[in-house]
N, C-alpha and C. Protein backbone atom coordinates (compact mmCIF):
# COMPACT_ATOMS: atom_id res chain seq x y z
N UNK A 1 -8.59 17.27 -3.48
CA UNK A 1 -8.50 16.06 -4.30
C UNK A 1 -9.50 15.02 -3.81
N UNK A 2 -9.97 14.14 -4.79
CA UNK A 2 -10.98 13.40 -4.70
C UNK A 2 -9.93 12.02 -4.30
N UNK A 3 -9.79 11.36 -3.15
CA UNK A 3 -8.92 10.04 -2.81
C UNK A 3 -9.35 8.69 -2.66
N UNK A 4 -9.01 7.48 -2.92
CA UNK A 4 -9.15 6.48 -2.88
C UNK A 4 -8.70 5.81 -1.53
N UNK A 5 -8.96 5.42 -0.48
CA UNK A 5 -7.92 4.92 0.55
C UNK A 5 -8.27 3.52 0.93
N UNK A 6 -7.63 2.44 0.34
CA UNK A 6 -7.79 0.67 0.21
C UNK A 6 -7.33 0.43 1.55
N UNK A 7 -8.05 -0.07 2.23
CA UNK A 7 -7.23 -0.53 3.55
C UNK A 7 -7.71 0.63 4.46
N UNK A 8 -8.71 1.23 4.68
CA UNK A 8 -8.56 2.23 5.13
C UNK A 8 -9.15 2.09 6.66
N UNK A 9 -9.32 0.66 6.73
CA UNK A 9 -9.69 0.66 8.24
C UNK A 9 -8.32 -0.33 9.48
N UNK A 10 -7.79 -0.86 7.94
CA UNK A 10 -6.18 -1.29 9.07
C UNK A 10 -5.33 0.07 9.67
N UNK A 11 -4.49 -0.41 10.22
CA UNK A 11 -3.75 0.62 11.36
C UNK A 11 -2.71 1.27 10.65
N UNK A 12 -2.72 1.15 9.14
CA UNK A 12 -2.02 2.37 8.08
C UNK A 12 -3.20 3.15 7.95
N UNK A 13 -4.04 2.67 7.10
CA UNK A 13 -4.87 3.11 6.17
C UNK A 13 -5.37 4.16 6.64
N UNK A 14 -5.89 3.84 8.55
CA UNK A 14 -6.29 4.67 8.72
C UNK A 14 -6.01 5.78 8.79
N UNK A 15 -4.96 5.86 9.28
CA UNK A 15 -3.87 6.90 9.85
C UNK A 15 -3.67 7.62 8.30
N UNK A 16 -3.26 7.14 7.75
CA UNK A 16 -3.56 7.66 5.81
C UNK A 16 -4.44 8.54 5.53
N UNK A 17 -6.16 8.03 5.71
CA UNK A 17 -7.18 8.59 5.62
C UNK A 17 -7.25 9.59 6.19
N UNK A 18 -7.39 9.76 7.82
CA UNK A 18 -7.19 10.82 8.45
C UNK A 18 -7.09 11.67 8.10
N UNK A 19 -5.36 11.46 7.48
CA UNK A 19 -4.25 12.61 7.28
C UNK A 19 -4.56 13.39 6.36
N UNK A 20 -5.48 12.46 5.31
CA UNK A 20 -5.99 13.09 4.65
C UNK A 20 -7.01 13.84 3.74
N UNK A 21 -7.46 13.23 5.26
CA UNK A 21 -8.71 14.19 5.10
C UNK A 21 -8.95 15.62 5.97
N UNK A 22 -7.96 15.50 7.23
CA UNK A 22 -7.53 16.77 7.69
C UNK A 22 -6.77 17.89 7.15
N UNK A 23 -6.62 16.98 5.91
CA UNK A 23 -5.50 18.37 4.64
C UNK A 23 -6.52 18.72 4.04
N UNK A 24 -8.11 18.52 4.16
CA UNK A 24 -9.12 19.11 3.02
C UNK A 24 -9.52 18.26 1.99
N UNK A 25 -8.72 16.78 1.87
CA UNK A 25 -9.15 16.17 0.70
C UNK A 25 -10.63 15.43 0.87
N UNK A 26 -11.64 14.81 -0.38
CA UNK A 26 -12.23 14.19 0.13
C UNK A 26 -11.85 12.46 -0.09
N UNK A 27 -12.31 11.90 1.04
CA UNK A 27 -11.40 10.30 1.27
C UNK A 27 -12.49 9.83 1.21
N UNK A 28 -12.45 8.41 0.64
CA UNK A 28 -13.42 7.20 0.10
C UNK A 28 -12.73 6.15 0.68
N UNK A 29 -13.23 5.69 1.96
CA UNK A 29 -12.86 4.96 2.74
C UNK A 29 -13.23 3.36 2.16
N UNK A 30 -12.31 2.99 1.55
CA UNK A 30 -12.28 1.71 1.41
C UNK A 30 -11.65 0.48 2.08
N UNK A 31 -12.34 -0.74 2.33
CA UNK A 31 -12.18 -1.92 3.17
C UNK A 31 -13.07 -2.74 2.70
N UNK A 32 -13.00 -4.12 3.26
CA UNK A 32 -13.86 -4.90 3.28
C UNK A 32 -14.90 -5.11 3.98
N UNK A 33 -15.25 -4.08 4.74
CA UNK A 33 -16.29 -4.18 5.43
C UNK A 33 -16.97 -2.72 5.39
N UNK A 34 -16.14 -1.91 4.60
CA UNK A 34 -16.55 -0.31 4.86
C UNK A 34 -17.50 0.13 4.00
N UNK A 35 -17.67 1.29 4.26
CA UNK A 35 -18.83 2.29 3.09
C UNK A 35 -18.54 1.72 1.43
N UNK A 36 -17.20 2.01 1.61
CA UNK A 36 -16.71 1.38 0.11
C UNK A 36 -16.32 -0.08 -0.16
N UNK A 37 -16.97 -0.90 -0.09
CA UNK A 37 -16.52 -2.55 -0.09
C UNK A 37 -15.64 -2.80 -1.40
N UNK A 38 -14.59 -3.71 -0.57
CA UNK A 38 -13.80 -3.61 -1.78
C UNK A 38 -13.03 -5.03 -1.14
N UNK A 39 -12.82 -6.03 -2.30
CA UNK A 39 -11.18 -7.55 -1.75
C UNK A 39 -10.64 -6.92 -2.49
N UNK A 40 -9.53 -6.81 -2.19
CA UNK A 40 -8.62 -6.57 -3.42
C UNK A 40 -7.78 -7.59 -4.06
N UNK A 41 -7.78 -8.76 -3.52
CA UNK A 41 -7.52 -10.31 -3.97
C UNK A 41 -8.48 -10.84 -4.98
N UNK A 42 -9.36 -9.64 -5.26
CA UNK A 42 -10.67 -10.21 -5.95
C UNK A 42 -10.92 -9.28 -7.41
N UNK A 43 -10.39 -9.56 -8.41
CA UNK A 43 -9.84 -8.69 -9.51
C UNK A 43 -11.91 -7.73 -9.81
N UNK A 44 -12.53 -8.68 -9.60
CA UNK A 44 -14.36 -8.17 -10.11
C UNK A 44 -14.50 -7.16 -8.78
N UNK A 45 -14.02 -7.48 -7.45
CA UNK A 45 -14.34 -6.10 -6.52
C UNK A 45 -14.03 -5.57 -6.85
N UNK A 46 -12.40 -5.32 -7.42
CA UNK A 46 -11.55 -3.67 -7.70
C UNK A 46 -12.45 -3.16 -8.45
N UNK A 47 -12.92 -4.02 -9.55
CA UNK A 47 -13.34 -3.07 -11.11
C UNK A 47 -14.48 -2.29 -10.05
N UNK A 48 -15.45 -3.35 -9.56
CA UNK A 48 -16.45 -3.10 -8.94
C UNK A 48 -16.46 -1.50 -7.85
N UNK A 49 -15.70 -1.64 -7.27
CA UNK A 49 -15.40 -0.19 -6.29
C UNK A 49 -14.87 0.78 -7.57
N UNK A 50 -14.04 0.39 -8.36
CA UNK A 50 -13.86 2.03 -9.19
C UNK A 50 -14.99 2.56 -10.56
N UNK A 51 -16.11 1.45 -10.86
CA UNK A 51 -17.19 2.01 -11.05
C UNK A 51 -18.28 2.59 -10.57
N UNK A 52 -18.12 2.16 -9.27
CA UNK A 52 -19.05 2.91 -8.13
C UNK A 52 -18.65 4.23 -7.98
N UNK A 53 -17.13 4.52 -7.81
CA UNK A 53 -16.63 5.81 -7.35
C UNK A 53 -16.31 6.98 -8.40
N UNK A 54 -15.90 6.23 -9.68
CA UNK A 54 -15.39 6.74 -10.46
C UNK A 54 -14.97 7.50 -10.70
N UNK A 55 -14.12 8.93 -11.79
CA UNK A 55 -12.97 9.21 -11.67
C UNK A 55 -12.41 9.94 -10.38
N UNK A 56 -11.00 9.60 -9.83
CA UNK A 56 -10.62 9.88 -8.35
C UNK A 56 -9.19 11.00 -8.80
N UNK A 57 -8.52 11.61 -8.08
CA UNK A 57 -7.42 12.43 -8.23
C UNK A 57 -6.19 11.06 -7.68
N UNK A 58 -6.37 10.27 -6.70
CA UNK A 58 -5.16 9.48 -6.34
C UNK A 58 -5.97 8.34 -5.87
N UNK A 59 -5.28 7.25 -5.91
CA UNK A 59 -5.68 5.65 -5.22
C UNK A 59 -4.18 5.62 -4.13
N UNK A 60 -4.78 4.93 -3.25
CA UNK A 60 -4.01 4.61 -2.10
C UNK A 60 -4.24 2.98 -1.86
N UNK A 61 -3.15 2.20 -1.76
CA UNK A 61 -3.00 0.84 -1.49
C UNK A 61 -2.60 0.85 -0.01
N UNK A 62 -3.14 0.40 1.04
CA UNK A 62 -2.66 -0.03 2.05
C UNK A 62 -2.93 -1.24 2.92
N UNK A 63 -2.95 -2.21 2.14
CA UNK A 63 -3.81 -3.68 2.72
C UNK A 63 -2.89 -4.72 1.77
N UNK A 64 -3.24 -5.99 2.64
CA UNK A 64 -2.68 -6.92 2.60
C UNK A 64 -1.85 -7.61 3.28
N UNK A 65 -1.78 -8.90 3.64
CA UNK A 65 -1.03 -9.13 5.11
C UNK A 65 -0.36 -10.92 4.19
N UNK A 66 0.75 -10.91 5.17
CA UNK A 66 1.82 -11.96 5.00
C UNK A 66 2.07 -13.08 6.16
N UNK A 67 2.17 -14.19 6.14
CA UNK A 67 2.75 -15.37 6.86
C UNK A 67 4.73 -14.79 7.51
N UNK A 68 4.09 -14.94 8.92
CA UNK A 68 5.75 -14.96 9.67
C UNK A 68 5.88 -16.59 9.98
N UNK A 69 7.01 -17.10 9.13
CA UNK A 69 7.63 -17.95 10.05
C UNK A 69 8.87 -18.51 9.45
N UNK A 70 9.70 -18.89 10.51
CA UNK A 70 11.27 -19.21 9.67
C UNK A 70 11.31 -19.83 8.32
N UNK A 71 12.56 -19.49 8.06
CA UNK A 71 12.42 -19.84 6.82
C UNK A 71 13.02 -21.16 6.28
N UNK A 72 13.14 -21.80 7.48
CA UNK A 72 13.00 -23.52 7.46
C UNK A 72 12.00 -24.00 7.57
N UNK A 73 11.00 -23.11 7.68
CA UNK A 73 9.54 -23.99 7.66
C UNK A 73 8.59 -23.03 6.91
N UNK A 74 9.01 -22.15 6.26
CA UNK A 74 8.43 -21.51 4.87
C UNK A 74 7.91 -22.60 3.53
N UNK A 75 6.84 -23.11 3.28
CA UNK A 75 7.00 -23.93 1.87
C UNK A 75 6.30 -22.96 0.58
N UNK A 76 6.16 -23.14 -0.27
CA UNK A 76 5.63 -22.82 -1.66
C UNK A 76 4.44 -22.24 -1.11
N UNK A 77 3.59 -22.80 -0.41
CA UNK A 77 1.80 -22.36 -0.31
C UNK A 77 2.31 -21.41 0.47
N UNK A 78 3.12 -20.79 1.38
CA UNK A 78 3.06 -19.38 2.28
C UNK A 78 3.82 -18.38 1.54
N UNK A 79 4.58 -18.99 0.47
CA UNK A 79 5.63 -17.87 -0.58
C UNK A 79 4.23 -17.06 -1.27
N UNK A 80 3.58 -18.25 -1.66
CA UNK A 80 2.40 -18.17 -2.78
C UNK A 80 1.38 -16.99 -2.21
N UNK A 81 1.35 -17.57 -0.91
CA UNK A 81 0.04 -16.64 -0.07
C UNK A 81 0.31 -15.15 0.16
N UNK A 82 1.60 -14.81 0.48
CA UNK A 82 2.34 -13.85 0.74
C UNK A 82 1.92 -13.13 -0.74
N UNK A 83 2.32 -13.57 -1.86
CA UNK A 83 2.19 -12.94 -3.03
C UNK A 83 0.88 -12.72 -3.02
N UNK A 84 0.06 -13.35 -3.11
CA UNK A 84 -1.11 -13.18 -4.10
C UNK A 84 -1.90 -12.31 -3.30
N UNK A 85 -1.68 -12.34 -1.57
CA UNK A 85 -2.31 -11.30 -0.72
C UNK A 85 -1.81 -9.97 -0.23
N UNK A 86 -0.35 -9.55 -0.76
CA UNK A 86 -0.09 -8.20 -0.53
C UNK A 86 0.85 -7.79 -1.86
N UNK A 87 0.81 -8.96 -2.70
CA UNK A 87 2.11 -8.29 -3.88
C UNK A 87 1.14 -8.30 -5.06
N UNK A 88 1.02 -9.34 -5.89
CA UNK A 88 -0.60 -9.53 -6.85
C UNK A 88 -1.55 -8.16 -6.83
N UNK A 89 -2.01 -8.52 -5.56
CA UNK A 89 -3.33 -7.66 -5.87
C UNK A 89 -2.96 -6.20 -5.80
N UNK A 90 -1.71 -5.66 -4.85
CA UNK A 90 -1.68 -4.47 -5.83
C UNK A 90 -0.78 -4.10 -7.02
N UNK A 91 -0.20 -5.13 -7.85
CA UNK A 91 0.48 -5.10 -8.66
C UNK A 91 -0.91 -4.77 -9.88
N UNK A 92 -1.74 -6.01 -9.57
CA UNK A 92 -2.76 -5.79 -10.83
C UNK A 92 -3.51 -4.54 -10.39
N UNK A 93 -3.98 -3.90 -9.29
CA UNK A 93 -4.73 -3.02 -8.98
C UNK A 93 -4.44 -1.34 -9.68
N UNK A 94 -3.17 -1.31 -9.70
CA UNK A 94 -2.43 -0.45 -10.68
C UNK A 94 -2.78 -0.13 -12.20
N UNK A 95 -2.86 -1.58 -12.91
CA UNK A 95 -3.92 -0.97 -14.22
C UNK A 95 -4.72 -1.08 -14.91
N UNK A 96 -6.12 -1.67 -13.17
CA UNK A 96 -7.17 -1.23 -13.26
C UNK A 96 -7.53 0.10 -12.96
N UNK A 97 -6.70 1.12 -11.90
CA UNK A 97 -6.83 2.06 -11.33
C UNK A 97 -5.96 3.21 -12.45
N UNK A 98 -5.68 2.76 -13.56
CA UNK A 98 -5.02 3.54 -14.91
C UNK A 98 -6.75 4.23 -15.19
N UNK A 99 -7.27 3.47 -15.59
CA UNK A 99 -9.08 3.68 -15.86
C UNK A 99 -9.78 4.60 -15.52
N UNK A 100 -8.94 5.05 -14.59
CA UNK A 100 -9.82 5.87 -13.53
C UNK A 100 -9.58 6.85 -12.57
N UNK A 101 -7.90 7.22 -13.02
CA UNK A 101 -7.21 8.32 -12.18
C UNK A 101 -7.19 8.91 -13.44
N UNK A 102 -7.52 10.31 -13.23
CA UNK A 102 -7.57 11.57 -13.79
C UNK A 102 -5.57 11.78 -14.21
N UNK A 103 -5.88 12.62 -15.03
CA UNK A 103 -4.39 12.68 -15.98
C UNK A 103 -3.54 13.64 -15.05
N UNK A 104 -2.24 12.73 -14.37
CA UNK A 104 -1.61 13.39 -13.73
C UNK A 104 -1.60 12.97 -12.44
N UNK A 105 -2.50 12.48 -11.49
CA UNK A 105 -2.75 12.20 -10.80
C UNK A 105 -2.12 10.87 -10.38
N UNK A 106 -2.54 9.96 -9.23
CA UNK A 106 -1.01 9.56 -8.62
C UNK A 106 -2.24 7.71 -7.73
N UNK A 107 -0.72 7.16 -7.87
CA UNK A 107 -0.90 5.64 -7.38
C UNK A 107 -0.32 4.97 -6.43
N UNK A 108 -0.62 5.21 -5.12
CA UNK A 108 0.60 4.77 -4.03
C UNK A 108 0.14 3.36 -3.60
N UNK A 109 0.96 2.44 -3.67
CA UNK A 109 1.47 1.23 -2.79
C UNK A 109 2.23 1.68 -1.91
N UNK A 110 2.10 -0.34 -0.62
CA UNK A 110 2.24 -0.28 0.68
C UNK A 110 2.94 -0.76 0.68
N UNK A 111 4.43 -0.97 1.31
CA UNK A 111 5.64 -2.50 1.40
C UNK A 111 5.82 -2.18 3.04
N UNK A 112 6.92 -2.25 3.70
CA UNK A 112 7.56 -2.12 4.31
C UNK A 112 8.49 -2.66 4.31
N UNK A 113 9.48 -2.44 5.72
CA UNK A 113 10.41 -2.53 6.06
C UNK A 113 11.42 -3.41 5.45
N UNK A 114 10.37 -5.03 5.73
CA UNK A 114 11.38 -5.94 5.36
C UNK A 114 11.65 -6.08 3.98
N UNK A 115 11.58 -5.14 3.14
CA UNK A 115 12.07 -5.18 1.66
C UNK A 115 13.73 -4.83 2.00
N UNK A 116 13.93 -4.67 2.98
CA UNK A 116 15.72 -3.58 3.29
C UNK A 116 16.03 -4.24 4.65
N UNK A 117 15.11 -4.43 5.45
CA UNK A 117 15.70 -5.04 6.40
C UNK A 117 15.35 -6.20 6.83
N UNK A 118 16.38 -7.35 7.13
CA UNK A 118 16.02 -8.60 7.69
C UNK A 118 15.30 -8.46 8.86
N UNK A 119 14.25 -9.64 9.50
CA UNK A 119 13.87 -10.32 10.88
C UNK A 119 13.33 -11.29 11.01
N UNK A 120 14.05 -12.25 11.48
CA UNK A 120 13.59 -13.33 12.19
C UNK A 120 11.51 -13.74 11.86
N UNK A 121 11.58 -14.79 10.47
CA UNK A 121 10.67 -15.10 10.05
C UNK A 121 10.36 -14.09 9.47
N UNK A 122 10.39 -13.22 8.52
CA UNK A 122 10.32 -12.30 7.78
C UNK A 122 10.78 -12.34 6.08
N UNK A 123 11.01 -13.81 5.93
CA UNK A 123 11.40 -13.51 4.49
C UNK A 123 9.89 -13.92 3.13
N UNK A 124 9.10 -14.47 3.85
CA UNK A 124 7.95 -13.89 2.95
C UNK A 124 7.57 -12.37 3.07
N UNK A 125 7.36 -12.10 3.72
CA UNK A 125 6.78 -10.56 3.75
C UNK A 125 8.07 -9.75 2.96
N UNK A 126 9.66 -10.46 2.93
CA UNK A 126 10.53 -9.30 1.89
C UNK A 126 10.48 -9.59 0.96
N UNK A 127 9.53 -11.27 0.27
CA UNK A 127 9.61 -11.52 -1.03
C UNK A 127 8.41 -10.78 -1.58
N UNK A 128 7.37 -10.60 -0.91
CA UNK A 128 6.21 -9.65 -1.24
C UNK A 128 6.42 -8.50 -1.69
N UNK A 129 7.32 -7.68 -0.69
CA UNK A 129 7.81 -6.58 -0.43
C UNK A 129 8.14 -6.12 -1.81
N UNK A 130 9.39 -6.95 -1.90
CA UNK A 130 10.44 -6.40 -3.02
C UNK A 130 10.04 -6.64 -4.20
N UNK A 131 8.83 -7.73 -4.26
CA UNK A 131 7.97 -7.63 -5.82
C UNK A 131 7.76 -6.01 -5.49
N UNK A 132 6.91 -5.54 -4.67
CA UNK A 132 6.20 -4.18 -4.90
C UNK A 132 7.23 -3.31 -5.42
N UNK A 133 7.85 -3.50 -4.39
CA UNK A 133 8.76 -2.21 -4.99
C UNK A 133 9.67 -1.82 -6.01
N UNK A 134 9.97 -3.22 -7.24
CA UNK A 134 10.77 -3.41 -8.17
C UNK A 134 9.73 -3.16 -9.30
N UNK A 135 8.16 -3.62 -8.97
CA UNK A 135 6.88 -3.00 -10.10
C UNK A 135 7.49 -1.61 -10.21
N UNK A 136 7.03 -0.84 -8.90
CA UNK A 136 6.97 0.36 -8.83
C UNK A 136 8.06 1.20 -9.57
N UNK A 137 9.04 0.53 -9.66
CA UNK A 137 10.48 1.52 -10.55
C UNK A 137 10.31 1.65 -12.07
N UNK A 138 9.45 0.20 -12.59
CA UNK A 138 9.18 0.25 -13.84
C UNK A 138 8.15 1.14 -14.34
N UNK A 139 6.82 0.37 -13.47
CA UNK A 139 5.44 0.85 -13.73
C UNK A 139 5.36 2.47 -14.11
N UNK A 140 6.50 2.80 -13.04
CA UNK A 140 6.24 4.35 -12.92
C UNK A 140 6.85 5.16 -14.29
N UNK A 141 7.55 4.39 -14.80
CA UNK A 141 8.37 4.97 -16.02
C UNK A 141 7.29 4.91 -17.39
N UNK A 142 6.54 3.82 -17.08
CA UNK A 142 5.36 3.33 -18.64
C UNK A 142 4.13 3.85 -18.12
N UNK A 143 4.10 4.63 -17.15
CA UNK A 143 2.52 4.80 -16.58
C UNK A 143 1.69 5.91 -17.59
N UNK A 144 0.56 5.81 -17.97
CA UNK A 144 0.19 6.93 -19.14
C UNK A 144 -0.39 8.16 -18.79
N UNK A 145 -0.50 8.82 -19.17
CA UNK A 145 -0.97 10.46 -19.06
C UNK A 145 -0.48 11.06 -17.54
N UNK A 146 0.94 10.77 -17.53
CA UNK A 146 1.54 11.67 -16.56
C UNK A 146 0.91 11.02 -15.16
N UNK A 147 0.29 9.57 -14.73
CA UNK A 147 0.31 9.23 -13.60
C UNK A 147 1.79 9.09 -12.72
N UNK A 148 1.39 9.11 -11.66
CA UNK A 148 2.55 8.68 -10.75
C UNK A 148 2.73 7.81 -10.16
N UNK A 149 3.24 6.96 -9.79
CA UNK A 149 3.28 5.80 -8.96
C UNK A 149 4.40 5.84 -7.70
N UNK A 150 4.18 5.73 -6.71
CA UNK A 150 5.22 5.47 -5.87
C UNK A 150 4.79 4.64 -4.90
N UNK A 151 5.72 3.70 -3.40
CA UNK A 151 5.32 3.26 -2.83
C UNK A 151 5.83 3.63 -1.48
N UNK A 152 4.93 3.42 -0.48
CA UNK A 152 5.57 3.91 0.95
C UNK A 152 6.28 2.34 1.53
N UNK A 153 7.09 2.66 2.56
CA UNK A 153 7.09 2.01 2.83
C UNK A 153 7.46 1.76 4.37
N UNK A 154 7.27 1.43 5.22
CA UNK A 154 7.06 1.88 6.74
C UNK A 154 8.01 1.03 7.37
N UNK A 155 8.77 1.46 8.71
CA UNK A 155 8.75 0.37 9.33
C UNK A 155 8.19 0.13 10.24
N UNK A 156 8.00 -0.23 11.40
CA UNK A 156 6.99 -1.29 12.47
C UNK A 156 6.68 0.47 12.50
N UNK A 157 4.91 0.04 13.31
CA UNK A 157 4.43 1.27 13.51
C UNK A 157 4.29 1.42 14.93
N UNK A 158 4.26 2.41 15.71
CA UNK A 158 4.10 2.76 16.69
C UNK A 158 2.75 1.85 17.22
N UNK A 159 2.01 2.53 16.92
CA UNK A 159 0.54 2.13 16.70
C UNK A 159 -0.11 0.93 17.05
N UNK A 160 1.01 -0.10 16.71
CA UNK A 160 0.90 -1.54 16.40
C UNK A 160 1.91 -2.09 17.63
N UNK A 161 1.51 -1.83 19.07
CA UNK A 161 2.70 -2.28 20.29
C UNK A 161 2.82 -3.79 19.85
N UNK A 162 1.92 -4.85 19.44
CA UNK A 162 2.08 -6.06 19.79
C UNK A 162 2.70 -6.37 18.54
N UNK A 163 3.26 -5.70 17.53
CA UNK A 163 4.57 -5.99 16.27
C UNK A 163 5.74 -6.07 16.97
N UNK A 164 5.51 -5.27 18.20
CA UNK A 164 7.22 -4.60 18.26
C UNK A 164 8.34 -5.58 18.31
N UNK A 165 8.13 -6.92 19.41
CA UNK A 165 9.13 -7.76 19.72
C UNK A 165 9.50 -8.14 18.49
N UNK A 166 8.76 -8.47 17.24
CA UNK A 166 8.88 -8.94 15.87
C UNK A 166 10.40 -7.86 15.06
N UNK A 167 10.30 -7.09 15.71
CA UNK A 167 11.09 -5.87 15.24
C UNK A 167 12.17 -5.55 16.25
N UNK A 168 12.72 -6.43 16.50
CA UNK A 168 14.39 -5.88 17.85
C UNK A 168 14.79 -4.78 17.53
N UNK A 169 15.02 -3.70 18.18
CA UNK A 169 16.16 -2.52 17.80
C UNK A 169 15.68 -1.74 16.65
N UNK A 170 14.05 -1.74 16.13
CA UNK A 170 13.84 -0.57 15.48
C UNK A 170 13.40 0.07 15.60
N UNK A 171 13.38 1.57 15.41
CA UNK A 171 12.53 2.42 16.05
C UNK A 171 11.11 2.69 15.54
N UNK A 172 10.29 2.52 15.80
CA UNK A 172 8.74 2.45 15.53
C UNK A 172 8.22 3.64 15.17
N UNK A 173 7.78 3.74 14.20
CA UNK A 173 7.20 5.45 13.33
C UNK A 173 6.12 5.76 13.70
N UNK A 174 5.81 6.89 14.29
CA UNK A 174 4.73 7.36 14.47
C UNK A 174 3.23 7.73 13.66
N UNK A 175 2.23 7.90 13.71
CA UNK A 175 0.89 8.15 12.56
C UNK A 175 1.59 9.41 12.10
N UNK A 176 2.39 10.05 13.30
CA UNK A 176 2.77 11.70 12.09
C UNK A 176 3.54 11.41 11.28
N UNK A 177 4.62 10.46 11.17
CA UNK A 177 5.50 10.36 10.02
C UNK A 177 5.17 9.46 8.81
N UNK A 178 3.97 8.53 9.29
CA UNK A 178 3.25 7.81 8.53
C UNK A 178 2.02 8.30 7.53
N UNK A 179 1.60 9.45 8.17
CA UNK A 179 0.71 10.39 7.59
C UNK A 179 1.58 11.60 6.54
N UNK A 180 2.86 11.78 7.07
CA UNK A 180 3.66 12.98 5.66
C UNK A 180 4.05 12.16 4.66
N UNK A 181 4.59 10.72 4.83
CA UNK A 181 5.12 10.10 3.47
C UNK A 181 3.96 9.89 2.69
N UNK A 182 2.19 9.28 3.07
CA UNK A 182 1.48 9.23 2.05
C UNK A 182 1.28 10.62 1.58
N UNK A 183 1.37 11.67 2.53
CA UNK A 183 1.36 13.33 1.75
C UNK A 183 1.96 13.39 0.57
N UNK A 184 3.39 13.14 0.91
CA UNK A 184 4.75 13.25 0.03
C UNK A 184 3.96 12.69 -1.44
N UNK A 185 3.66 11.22 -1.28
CA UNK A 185 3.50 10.82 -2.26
C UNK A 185 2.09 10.93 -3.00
N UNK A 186 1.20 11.38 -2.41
CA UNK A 186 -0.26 12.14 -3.12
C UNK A 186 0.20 13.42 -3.42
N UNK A 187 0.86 14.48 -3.08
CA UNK A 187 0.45 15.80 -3.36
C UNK A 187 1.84 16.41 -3.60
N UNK A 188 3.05 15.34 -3.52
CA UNK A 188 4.09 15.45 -4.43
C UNK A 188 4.37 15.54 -5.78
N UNK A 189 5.41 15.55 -6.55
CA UNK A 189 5.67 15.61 -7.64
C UNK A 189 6.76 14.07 -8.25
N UNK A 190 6.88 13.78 -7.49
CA UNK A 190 7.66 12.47 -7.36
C UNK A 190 7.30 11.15 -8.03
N UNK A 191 7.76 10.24 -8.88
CA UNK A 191 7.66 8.86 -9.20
C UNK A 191 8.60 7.74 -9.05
N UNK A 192 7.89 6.57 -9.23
CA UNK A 192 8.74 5.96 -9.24
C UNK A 192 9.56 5.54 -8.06
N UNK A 193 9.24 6.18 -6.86
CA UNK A 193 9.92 5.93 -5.50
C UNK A 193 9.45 5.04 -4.78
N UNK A 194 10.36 4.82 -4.04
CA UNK A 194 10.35 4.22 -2.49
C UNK A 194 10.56 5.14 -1.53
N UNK A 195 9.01 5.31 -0.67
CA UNK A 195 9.01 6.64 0.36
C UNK A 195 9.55 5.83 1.70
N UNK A 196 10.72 5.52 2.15
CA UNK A 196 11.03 4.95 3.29
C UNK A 196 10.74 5.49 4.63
N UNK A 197 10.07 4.91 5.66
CA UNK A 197 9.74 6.34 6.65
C UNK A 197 9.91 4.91 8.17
């Protein structure tokens, strides 16, 4: 399969890419600084990267980052920021990337954890979150010519030691279990999910 991987130089993406490109696929390493330049806050890059690449077997979302801080000192501009930098851009990225995934073929978004679980300064990143993942139940039902949509969704990663204190008492997922759920959801049969890992 020909792959899309957004984010592919943060500490998912990569681990994503890798994975899958050690299964044989070929990966189009996308970032903002990579081979494939791409904002994804920036509706003219997206178009821009999927006319460069054009038609792909799957797109992979794994970028975008959120404001931690209590939520007594949360205002409107960090709710706002939270959205428009990890919920927005891949909400709209979805159907620009209709354009350009081959019939059948598949659309994964990134959430995590805090869509399900509380922590301490964490409730922008679950209002982000749970936009993604409430698109994803619909999107996936109206999506056309047999696309798929699903979203992963992680909790703290191994990978990432200096998250951990942010995360009391959870157990931290490894690149191997982080690398089978984007499997699951590229080379699965599945929609419409939440890949919890």
């Amino acid at each position: 399969m020909r792959i899309i991987v957004i984010g592919a130089s943060g500490h998912i993406g990569k681990v994503v890419a890798d994975t899958l490109s050690d299964r044989g696929h070929e990966v189009l390493r996308a970032s903002r600084t990579g081979e494939w330049p791409v904002d994804i806050t920036d509706p003219e890059s997206v178009r821009a990267l999927f006319t460069q690449t054009g038609t792909v077997d799957a797109v992979i979302v794994a970028a975008g980052k959120v404001p931690f801080k209590h939520v007594t000192e949360l205002n409107r501009d960090d709710y706002l920021a939270a959205f428009v930098s990890k919920a927005l851009p891949q909400i709209a990225l979805v159907g620009a990337a209709f354009e350009h995934v081959r019939d059948g073929g598949s659309i994964t978004l990134t959430t995590g954890v805090l869509a399900r679980e509380p922590i301490a300064t964490g409730a922008a990143g679950a209002a982000a979150n749970g936009a993604v993942e409430s698109f994803v139940i619909t999107a996936a039902a109206e999506a056309p010519r047999g696309i798929r949509i699903n979203v992963v969704s992680p909790d703290v990663l191994e990978n990432s030691p200096g998250s951990h204190a942010l995360f009391a008492g959870h157990r931290p997922v490894t690149d191997d279990e982080v690398g089978r759920a984007y499997t699951l959801a590229v080379e699965g049969i599945g929609s419409g999910q939440v890949l919890k890992v």
